[in-house]
Protein backbone atom coordinates (compact mmCIF):
# COMPACT_ATOMS: atom_id res chain seq x y z
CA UNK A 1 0.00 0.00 0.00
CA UNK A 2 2.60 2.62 1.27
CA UNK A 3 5.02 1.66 -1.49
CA UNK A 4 2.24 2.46 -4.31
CA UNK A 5 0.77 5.39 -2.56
CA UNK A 6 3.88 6.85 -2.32
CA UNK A 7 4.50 7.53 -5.89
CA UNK A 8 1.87 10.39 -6.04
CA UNK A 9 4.25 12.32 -3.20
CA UNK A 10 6.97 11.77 -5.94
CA UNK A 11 5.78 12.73 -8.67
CA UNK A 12 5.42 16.36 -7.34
CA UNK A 13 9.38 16.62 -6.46
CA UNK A 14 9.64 19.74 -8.64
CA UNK A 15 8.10 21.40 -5.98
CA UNK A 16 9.79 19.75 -3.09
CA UNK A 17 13.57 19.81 -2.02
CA UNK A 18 14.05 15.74 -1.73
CA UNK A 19 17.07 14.69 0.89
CA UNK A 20 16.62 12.12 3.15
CA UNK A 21 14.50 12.93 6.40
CA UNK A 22 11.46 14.96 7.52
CA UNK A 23 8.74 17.63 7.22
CA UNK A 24 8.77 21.42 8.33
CA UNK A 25 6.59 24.57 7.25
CA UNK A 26 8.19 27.20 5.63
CA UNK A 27 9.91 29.90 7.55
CA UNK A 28 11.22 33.24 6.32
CA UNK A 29 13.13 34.59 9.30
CA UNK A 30 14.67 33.08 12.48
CA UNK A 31 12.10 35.25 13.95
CA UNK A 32 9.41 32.81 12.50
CA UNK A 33 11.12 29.55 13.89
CA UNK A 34 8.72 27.61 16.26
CA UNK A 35 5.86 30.42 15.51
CA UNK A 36 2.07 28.48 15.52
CA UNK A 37 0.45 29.74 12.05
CA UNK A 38 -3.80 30.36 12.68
CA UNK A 39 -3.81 26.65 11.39
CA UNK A 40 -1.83 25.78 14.40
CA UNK A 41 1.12 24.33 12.33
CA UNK A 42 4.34 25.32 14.16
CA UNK A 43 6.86 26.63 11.68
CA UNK A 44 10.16 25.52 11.41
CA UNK A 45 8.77 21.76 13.13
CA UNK A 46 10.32 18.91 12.27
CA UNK A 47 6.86 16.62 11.10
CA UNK A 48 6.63 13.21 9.92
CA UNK A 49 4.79 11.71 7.31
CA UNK A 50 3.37 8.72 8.73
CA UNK A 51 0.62 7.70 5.84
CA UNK A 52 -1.36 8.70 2.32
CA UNK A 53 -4.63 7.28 1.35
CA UNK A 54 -7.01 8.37 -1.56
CA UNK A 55 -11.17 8.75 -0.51
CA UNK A 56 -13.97 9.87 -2.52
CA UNK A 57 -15.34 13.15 -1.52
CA UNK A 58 -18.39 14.61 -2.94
CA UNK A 59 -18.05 12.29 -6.11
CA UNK A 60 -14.03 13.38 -6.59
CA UNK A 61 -11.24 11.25 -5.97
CA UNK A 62 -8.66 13.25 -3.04
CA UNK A 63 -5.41 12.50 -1.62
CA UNK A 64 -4.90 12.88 1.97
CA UNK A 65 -1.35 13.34 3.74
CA UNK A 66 -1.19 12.01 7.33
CA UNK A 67 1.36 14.04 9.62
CA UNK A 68 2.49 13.67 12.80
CA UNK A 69 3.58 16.68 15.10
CA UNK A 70 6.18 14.45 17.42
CA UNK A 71 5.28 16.71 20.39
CA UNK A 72 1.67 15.82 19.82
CA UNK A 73 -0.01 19.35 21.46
CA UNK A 74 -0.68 21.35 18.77
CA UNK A 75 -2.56 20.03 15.38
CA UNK A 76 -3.89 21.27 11.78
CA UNK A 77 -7.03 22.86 12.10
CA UNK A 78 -7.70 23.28 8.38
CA UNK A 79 -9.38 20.78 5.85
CA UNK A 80 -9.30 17.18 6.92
CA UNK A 81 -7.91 17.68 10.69
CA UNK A 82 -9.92 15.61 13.21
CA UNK A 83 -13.45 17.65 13.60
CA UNK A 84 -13.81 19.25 9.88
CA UNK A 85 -16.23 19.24 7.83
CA UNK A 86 -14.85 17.50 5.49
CA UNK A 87 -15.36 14.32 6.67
CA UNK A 88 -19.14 14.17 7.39
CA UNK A 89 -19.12 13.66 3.36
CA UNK A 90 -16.55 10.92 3.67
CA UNK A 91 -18.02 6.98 3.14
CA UNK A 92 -18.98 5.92 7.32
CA UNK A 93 -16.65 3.07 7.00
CA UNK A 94 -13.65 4.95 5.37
CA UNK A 95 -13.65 7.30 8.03
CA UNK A 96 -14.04 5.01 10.78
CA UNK A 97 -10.98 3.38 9.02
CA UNK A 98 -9.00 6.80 8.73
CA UNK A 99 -10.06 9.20 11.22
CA UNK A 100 -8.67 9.22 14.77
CA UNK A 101 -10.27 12.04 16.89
CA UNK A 102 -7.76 11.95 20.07
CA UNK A 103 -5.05 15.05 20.94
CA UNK A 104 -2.03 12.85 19.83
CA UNK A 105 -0.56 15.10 17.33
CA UNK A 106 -1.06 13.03 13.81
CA UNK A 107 -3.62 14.37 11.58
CA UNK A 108 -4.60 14.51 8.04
CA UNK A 109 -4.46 17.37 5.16
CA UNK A 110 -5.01 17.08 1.81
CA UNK A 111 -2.44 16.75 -0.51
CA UNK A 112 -2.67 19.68 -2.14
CA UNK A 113 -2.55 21.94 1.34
CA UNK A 114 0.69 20.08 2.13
CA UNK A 115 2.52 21.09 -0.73
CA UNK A 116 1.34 24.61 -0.36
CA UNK A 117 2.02 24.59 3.63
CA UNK A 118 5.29 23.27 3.55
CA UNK A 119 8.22 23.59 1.49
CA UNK A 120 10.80 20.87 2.44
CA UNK A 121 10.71 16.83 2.16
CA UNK A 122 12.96 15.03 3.56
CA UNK A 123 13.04 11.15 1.91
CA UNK A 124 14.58 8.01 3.79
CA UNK A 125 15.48 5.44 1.92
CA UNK A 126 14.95 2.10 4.75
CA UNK A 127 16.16 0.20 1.74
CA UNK A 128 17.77 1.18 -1.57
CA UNK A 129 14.49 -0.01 -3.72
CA UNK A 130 11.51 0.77 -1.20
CA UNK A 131 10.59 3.47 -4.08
CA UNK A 132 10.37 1.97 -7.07
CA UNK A 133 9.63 -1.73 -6.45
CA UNK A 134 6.70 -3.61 -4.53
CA UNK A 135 8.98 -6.76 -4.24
CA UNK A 136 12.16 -5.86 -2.46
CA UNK A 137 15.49 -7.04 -3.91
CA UNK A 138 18.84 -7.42 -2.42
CA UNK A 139 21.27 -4.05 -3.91
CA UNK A 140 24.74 -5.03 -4.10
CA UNK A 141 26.76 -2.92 -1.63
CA UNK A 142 30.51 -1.64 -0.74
CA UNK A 143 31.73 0.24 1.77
CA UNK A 144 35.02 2.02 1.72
CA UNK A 145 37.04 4.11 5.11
CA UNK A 146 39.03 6.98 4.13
CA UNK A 147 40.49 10.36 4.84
CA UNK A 148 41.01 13.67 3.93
CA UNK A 149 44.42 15.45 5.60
CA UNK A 150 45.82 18.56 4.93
CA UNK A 151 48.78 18.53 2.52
CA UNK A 152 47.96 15.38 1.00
CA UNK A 153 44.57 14.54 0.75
CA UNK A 154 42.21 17.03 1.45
CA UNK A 155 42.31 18.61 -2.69
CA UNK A 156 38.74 20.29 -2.07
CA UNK A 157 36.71 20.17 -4.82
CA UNK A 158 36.79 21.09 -8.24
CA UNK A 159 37.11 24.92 -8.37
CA UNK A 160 40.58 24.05 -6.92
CA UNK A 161 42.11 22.16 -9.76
CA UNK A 162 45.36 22.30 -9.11
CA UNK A 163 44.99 20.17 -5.78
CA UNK A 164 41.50 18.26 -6.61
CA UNK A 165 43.17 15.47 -7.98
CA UNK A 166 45.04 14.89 -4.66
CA UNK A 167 41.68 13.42 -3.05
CA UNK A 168 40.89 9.90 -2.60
CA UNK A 169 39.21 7.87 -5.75
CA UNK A 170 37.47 4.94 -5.78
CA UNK A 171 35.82 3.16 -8.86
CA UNK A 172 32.92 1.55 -9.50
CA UNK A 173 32.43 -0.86 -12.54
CA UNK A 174 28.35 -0.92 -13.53
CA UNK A 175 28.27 -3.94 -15.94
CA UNK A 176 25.09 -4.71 -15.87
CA UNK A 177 21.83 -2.94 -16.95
CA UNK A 178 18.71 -2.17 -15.17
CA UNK A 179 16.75 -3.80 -17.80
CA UNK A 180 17.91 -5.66 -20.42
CA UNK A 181 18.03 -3.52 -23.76
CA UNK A 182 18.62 -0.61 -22.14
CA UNK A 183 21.82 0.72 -20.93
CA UNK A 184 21.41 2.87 -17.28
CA UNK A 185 22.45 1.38 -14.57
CA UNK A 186 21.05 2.64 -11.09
CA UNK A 187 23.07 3.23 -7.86
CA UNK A 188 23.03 4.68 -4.65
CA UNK A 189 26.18 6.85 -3.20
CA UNK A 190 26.53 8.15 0.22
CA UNK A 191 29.45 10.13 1.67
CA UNK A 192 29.09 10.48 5.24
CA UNK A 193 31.68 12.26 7.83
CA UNK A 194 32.95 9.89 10.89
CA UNK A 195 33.57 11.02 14.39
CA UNK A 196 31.34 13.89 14.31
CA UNK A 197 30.16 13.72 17.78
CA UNK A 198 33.30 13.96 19.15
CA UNK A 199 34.57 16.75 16.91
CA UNK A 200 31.73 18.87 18.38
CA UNK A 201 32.54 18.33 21.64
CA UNK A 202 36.16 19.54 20.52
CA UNK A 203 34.54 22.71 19.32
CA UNK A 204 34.70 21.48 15.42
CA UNK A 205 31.78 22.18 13.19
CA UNK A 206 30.98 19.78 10.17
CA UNK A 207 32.77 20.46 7.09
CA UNK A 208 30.81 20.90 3.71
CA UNK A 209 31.17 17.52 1.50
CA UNK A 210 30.14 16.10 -1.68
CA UNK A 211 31.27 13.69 -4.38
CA UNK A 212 31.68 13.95 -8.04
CA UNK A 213 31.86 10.88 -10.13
CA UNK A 214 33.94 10.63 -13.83
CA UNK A 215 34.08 8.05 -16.58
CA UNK A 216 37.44 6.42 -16.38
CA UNK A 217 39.53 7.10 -19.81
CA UNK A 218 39.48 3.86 -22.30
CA UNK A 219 43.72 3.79 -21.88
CA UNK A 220 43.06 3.22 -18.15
CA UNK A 221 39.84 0.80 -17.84
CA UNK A 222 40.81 -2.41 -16.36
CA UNK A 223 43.35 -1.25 -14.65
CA UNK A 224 43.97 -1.31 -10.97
CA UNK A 225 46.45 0.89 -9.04
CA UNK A 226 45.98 4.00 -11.02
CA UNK A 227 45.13 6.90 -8.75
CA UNK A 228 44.20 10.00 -11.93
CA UNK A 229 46.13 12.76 -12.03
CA UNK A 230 45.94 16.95 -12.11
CA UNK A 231 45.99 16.66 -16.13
CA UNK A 232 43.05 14.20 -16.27
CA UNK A 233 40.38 16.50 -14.76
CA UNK A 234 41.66 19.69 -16.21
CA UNK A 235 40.35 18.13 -19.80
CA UNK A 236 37.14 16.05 -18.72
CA UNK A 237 33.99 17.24 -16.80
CA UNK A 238 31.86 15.15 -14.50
CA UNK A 239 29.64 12.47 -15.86
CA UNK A 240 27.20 13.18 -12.01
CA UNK A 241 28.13 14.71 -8.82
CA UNK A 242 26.13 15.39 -5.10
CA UNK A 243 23.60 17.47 -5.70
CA UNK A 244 25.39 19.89 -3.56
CA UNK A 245 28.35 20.12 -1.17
CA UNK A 246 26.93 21.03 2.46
CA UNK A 247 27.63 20.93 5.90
CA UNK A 248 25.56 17.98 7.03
CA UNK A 249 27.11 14.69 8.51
CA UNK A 250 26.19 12.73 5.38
CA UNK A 251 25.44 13.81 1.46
CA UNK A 252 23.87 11.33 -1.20
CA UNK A 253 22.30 10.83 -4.28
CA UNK A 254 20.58 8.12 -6.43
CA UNK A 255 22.41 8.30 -9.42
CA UNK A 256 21.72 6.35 -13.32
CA UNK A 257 24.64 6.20 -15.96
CA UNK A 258 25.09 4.12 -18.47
CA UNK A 259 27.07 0.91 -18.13
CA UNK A 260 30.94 1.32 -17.89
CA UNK A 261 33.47 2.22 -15.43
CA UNK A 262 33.41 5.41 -13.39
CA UNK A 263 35.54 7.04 -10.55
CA UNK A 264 33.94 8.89 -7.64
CA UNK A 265 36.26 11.90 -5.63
CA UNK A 266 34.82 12.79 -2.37
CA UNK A 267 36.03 15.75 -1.01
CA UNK A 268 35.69 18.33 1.15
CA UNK A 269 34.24 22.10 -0.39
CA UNK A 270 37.79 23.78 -0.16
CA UNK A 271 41.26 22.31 0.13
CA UNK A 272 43.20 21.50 3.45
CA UNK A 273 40.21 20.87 5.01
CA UNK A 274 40.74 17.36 7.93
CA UNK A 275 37.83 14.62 7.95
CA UNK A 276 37.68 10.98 8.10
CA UNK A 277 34.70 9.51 6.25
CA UNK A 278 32.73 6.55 4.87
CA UNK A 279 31.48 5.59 1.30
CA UNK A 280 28.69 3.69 0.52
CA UNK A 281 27.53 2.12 -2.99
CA UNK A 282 24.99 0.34 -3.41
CA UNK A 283 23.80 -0.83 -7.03
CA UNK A 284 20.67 -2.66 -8.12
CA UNK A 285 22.75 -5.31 -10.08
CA UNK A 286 26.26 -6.71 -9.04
CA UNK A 287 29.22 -3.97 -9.76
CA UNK A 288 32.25 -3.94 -9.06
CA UNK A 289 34.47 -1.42 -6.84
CA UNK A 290 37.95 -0.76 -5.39
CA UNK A 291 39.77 2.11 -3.83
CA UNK A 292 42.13 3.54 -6.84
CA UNK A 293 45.83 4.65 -4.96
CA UNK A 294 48.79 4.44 -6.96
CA UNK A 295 51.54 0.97 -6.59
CA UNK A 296 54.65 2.03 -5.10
CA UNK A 297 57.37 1.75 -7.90
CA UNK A 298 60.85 3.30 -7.78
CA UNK A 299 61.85 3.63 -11.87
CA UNK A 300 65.15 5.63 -11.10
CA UNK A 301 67.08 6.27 -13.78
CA UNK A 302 70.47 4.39 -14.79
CA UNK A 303 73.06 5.38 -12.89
CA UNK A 304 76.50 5.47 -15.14
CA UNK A 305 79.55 4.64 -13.19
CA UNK A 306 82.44 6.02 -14.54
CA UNK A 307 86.07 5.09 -13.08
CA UNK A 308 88.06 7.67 -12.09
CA UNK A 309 90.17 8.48 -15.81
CA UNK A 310 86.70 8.84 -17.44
CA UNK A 311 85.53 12.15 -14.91
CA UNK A 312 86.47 15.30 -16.34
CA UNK A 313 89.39 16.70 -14.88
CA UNK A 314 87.91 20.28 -13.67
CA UNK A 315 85.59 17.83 -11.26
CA UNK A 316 88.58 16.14 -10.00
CA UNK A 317 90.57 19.52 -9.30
CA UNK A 318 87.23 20.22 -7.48
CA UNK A 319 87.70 17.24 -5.97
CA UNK A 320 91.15 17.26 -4.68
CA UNK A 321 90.67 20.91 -2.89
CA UNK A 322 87.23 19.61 -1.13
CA UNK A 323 88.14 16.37 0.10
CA UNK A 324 91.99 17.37 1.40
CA UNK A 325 95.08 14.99 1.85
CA UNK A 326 92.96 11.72 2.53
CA UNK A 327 91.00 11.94 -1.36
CA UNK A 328 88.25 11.21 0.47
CA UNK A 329 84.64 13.60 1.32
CA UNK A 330 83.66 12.70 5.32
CA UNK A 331 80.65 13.86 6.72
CA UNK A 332 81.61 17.14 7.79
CA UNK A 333 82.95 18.10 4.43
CA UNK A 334 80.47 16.67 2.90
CA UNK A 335 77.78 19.30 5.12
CA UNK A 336 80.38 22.11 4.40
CA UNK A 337 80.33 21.68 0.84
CA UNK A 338 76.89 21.18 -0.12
CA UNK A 339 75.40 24.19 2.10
CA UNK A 340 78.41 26.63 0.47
CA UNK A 341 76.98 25.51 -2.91
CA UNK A 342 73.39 25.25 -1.96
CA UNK A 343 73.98 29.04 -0.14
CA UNK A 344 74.93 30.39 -3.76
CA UNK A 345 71.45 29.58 -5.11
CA UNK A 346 69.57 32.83 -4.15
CA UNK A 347 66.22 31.65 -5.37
CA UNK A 348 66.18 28.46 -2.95
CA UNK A 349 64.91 28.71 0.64
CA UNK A 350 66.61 25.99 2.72
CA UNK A 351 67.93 25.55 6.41
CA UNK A 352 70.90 24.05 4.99
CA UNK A 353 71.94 20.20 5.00
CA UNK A 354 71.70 18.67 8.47
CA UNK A 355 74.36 16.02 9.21
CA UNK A 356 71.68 13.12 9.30
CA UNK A 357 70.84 14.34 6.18
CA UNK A 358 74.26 13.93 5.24
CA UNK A 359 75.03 10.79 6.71
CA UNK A 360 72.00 9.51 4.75
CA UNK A 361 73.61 10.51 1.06
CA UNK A 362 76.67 8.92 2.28
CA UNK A 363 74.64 5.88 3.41
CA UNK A 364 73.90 5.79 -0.24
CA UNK A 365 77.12 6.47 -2.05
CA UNK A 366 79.44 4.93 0.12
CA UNK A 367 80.12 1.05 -1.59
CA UNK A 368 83.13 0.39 0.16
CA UNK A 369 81.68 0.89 3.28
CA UNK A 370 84.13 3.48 4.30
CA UNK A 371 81.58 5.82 5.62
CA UNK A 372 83.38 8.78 3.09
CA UNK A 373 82.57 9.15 -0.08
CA UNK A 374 85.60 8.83 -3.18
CA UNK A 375 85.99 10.77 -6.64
CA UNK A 376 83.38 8.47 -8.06
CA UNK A 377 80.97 7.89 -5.27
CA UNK A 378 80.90 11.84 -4.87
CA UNK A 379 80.60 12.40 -8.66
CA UNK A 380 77.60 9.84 -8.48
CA UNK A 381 76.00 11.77 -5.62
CA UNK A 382 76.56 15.11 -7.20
CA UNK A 383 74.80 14.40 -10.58
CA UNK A 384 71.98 13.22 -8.65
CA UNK A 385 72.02 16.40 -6.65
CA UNK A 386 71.66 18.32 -9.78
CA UNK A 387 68.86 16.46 -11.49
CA UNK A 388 66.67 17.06 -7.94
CA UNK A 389 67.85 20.91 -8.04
CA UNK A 390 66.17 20.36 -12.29
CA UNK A 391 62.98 18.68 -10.86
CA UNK A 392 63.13 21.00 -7.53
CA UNK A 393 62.43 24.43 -9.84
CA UNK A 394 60.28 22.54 -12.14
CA UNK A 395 57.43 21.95 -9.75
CA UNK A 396 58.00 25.13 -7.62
CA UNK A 397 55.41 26.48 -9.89
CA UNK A 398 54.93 29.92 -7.97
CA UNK A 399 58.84 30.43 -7.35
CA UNK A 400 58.24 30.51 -4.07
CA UNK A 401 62.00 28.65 -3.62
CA UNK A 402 59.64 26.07 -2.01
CA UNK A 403 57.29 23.23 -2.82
CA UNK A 404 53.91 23.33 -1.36
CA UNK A 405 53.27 19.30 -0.19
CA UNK A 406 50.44 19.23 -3.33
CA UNK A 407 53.18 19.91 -5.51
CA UNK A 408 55.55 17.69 -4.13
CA UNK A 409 53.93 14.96 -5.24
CA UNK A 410 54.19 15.82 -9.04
CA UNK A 411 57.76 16.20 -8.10
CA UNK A 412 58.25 12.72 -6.29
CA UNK A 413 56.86 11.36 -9.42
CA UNK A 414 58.89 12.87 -11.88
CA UNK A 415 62.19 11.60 -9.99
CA UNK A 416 60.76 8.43 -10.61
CA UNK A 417 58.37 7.66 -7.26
CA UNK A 418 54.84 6.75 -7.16
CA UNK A 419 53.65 5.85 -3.78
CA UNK A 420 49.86 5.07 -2.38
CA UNK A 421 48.48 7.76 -0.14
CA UNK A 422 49.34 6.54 3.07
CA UNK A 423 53.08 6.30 2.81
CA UNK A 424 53.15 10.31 0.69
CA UNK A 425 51.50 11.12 4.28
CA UNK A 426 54.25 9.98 6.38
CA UNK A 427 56.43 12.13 3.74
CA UNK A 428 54.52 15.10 4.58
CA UNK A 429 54.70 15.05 7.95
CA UNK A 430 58.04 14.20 8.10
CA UNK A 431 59.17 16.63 5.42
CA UNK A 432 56.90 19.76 5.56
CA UNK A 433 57.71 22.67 7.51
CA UNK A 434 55.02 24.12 9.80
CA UNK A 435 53.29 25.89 6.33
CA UNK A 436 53.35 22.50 4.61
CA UNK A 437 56.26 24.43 2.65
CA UNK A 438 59.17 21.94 1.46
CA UNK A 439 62.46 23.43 0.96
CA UNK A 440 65.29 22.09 -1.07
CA UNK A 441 67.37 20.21 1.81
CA UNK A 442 64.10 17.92 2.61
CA UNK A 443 63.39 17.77 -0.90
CA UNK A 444 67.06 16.40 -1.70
CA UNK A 445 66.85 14.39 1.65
CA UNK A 446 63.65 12.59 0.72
CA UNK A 447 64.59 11.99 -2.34
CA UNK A 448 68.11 10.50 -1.10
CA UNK A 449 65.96 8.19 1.51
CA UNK A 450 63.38 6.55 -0.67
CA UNK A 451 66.09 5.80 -2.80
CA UNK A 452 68.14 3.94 -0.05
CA UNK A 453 64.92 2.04 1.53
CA UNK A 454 64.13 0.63 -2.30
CA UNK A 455 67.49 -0.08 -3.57
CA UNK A 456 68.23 -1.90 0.19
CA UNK A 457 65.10 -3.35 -0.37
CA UNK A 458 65.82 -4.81 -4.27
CA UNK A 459 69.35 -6.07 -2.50
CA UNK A 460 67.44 -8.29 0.06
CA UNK A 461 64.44 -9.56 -2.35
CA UNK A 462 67.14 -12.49 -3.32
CA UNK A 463 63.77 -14.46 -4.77
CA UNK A 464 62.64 -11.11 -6.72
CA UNK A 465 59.12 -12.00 -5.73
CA UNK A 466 58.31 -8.57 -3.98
CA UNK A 467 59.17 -9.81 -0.19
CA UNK A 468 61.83 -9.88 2.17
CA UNK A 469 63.10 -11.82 4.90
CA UNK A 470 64.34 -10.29 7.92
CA UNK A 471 65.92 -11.91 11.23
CA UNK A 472 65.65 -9.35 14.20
CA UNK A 473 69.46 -8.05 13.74
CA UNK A 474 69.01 -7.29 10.49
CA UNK A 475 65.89 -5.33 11.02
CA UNK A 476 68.11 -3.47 13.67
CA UNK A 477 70.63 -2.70 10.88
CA UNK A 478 68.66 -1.91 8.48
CA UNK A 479 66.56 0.50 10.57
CA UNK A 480 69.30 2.10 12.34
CA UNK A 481 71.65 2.73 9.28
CA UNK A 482 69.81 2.48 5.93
């Protein structure tokens, strides 16, 4: 009964703001909030729609809203409350059936004085097909945790283009057809902010949200581990999105696209923005979904070692007056030298190499285990150095002589890094200054580190099948020295 009665409420949504909730009559100023109209309907109230039925009255066939008032001490006194008129024309038996004469807050009206007395419907969905079907089915569902934190994460959405990308993706793969011959395929999304409770009590209002979905590109469909990048949404619009970003503690939509593969962003309204949320899909037929995050690969580039009669001899006269009597760079020299160098660069904002920073490019270089770098191991290390100064002022796009943490993952890529969201947030927080500013010494130093953990890593994958085997003084070593 409810499930076809319903439909009349629907087909009216053009003049009713559909979410997910409740009733309330229309107010125009805070002033009117909680003020009883002369048909003793409080505006402002939160009502619920507990019933619709259809009677004959006076040879016409009218639709009747029941509402409840949850306080249940003031009700509608217009047409079709408890002691109008309206119902002495009413069949004896229907309005036995219908009418309920006691002070308990639920009444009737028709339908057409509830669309003119109140302006706001708020829809929930018990299951995903209590709307459209009479015989419920069983939607397919997935549920995915995530996070947006500032500097890596939280992109904001898509007026910010240059850091919406940054936000989590996940696809979903819609194979299958509502009906055969046709090619939509329906599906619920809903984006809903975790913890919010406790984030009021620490003073923290909810943050505005929404979702926007896109058709994954035909070069990537199939694939897994492919997180989309900056260029990507700066050429292709949105295939659906939320109807709008808001402040509430969860935003969705029942969405209908035609079969294929899609990706959804969730983000918060602007960038840098902190939330943990949830993601729901559910789809009338069985799709597919994953969480899209990038695999971590190292492709470094080939390193050419050169013996010593094969470096040019300026670099070894360099050399000689750097390194002293001994021929060889220690760690102190090795500090002295690169923040003289790095000093000259006027354009570059740095605190200057630390000597764990140091000790870490030495870590790197040094293959005779000397713990000082040679003429070759320091000509190794200072080619790399200059390729990361290259890729440094490539992605400081506002010559700031720092990276902002968005850009610094463009850069990690380009020097040959792709890593999944979790671990680039451990780089930020280890690497950002209090501004989420990177200078060139963390740059240079991250850069130097990833490089150590994977090629350590490559040494002690003897099977090459992607794992390691570590007894618990190895671990030491490696953790302590790598």
């Amino acid at each position: 009964m409810w499930s076809s009665s319903v439909q009349f409420l629907l087909t009216v949504n053009h003049f009713i703001d559909v979410t997910d909730r409740a009733v309330s009559p229309q107010i125009t100023s805070s002033v009117d909030k909680e003020a009883v109209t002369f048909k003793k309907l409080v505006k402002g109230h939160a009502y619920s729609v507990t019933g619709v039925d259809e009677v004959v009255y006076r040879g016409n066939k009218t639709k009747l809203v029941r509402i409840r008032n949850p306080w249940g001490e003031v009700e509608w006194t217009g047409a079709w409350s408890d002691n109008s008129r309206e119902w002495d024309s009413v069949d004896r038996s229907v309005r036995s059936r219908l009418q309920n004469r006691s002070e308990d807050g639920e009444f009737w009206m028709s339908f057409s004085d509830f669309l003119h007395e109140f302006n706001r419907l708020e829809l929930c969905n018990l299951t995903a097909d209590a709307l459209q079907n009479s015989q419920p089915k069983k939607w397919s569902s997935s549920l995915y945790q995530g996070e947006w934190r500032r500097g890596s994460t939280a992109g904001g959405c898509r007026n910010f283009p240059a850091t919406f990308w940054l936000n989590p993706q996940f696809k979903i793969a819609l194979h299958h057809p509502d009906t055969p011959g046709q090619s939509d395929c329906s599906f619920l999304v809903g984006l809903m902010q975790k913890d919010r409770r406790k984030k009021r009590r620490e003073g923290k209002d909810m943050e505005t949200i929404g979702f926007a979905l896109y058709e994954i590109p035909k070069e990537f469909k199939g694939s897994s581990g492919v997180h989309l990048k900056r260029d990507f949404f700066l050429t292709h619009g949105s295939s659906a999105r939320s109807e709008l970003f808001i402040n509430l503690r969860e935003v969705s939509s029942r969405l209908s696209l035609p079969a294929g593969e899609y990706i959804i962003v969730p983000s918060t309204f602007e960038p840098h923005k902190e939330a943990d949320f949830c993601l729901r899909v559910f789809s009338e037929k069985p799709a597919d979904s994953e969480e899209l995050d990038d695999q971590v690969i190292a492709e470094l580039p080939t390193e050419i070692e050169l013996d010593e009669s094969q470096i040019d001899a300026s670099f070894k006269n360099l050399f000689r007056q750097l390194a002293g009597p001994d021929m060889e760079i220690s760690l102190k020299e090795l500090q002295t030298i690169l923040n003289r160098i790095i000093g000259k660069h006027k354009d570059l904002k740095t605190d200057g190499f630390t000597k764990e920073a140091c000790r870490s490019m030495i870590n790197l270089m040094d293959t005779d285990g000397s713990g000082k770098l040679g003429l070759t191991e320091f000509h190794v290390l200072w080619e790399k150095i200059k390729r990361y100064l290259t890729i440094f002022r490539q992605f400081d796009l506002d010559k700031s002589g720092t990276m902002s943490s968005y850009e610094m993952r463009m850069a990690l890529e380009s020097a040959g890094f792709k890593l999944t969201n979790q671990l680039f947030q451990l780089i930020i927080l280890r690497y950002t200054e209090a501004d989420m500013a990177v200078d060139f010494d963390n740059f240079v130093t991250c850069l130097v580190r990833l490089e150590t953990m994977f090629k350590t890593f490559q040494t002690m994958d003897t099977d090459k099948d992607g794992m390691m085997s570590l007894n618990f003084t190895q671990w030491i070593t490696l953790t302590m020295f790598a």
